[in-house]
C-alpha atoms as a PDB file:
ATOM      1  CA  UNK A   1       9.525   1.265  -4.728  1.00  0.00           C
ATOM      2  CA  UNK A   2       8.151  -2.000  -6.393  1.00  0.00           C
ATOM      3  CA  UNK A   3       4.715  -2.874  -5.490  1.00  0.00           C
ATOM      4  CA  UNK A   4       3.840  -6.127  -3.498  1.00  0.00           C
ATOM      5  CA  UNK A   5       1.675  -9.156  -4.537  1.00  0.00           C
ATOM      6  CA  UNK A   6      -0.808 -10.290  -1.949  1.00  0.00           C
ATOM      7  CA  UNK A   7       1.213 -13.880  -1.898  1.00  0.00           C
ATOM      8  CA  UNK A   8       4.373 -11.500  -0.538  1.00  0.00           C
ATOM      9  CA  UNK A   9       1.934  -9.618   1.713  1.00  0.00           C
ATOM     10  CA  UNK A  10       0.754 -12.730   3.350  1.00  0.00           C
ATOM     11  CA  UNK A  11       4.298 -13.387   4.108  1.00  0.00           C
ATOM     12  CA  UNK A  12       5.122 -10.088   5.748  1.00  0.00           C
ATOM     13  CA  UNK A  13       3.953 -10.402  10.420  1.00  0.00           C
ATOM     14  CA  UNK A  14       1.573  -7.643  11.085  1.00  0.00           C
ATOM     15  CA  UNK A  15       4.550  -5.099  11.988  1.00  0.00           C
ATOM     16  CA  UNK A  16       5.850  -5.649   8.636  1.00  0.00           C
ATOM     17  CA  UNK A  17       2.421  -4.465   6.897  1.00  0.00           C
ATOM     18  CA  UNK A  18       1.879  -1.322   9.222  1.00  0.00           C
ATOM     19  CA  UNK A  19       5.416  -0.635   8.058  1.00  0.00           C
ATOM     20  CA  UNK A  20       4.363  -0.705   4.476  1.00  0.00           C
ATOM     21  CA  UNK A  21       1.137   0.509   4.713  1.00  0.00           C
ATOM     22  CA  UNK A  22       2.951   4.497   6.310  1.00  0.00           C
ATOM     23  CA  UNK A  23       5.394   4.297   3.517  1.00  0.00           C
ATOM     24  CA  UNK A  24       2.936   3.706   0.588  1.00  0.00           C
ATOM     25  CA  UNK A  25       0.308   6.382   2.113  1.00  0.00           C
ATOM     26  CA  UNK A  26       3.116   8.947   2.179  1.00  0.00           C
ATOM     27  CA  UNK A  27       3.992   8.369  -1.362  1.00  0.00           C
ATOM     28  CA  UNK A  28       1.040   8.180  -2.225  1.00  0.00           C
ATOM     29  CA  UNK A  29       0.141  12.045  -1.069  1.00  0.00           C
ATOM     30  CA  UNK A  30       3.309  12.915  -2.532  1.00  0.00           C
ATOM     31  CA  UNK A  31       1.844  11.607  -6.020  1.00  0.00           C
ATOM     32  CA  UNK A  32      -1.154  13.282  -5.468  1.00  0.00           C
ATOM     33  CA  UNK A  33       0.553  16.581  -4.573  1.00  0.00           C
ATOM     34  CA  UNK A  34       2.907  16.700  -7.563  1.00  0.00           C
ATOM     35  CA  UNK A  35       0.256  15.853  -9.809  1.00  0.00           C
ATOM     36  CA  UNK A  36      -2.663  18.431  -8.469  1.00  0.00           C
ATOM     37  CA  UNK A  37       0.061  20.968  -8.522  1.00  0.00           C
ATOM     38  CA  UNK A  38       0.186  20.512 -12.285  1.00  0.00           C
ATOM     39  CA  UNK A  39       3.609  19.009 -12.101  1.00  0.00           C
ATOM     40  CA  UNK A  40       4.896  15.978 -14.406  1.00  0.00           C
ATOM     41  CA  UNK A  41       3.515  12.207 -13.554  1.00  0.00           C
ATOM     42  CA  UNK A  42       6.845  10.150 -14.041  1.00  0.00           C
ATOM     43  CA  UNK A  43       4.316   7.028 -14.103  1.00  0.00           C
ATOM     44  CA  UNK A  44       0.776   7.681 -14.705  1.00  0.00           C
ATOM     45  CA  UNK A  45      -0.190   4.441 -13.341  1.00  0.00           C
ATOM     46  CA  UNK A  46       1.519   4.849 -10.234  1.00  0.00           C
ATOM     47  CA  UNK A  47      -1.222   6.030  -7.950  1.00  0.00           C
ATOM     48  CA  UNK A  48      -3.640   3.866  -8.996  1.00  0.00           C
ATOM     49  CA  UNK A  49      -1.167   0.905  -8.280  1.00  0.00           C
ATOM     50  CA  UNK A  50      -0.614   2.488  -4.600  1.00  0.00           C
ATOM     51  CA  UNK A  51      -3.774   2.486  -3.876  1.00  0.00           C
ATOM     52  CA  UNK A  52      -4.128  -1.364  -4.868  1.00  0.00           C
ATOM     53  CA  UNK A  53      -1.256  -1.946  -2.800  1.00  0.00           C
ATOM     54  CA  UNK A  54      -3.075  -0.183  -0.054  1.00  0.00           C
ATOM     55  CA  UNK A  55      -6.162  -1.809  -0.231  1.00  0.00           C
ATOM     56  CA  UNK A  56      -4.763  -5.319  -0.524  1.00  0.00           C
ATOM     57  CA  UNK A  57      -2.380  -4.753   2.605  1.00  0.00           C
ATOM     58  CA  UNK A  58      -6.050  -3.166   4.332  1.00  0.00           C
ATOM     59  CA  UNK A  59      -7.908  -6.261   3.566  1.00  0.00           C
ATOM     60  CA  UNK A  60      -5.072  -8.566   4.662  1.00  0.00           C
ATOM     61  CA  UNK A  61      -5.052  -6.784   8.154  1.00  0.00           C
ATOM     62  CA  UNK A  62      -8.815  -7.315   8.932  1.00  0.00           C
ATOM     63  CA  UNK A  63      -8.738 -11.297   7.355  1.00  0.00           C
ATOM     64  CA  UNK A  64      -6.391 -11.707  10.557  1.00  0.00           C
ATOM     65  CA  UNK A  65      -8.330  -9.912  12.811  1.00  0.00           C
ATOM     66  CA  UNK A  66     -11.351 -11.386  11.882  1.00  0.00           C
ATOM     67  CA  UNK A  67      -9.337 -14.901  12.394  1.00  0.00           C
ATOM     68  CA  UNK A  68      -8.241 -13.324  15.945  1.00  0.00           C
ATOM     69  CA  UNK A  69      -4.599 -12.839  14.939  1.00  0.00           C
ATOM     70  CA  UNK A  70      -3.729 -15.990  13.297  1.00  0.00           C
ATOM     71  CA  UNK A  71      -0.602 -15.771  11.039  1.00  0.00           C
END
């Protein structure tokens, strides 16, 4: 899975993001998992990028709440 730029996350409605948002939390415990278990990290960078991902989608979702559900 590729991660999103903000510009593409501003495209995406609200169902769209809440979408995203379950699938990159579950991979991101599976990352987690595999690498607390001591397993191999194909990308070391991965779950740092995740959690960008997360955090931009996160910050998107309460700009249009804030704005009272514009866009």
């Amino acid at each position: 899975m590729a991660i999103i730029t903000s510009k593409k996350l501003n495209e995406m409605s609200g169902r769209e993001l809440d979408e995203k948002l379950r699938e990159l939390k579950l991979e991101l415990s599976r990352e987690t998992a595999s690498s607390e278990i001591g397993g191999t990290v194909k990308s070391p960078g991965r779950i740092k990028e995740i959690r960008k991902t997360i955090a931009r989608i996160l910050t998107i979702k309460n700009i249009r709440n804030k704005r009272g559900g514009l866009k």
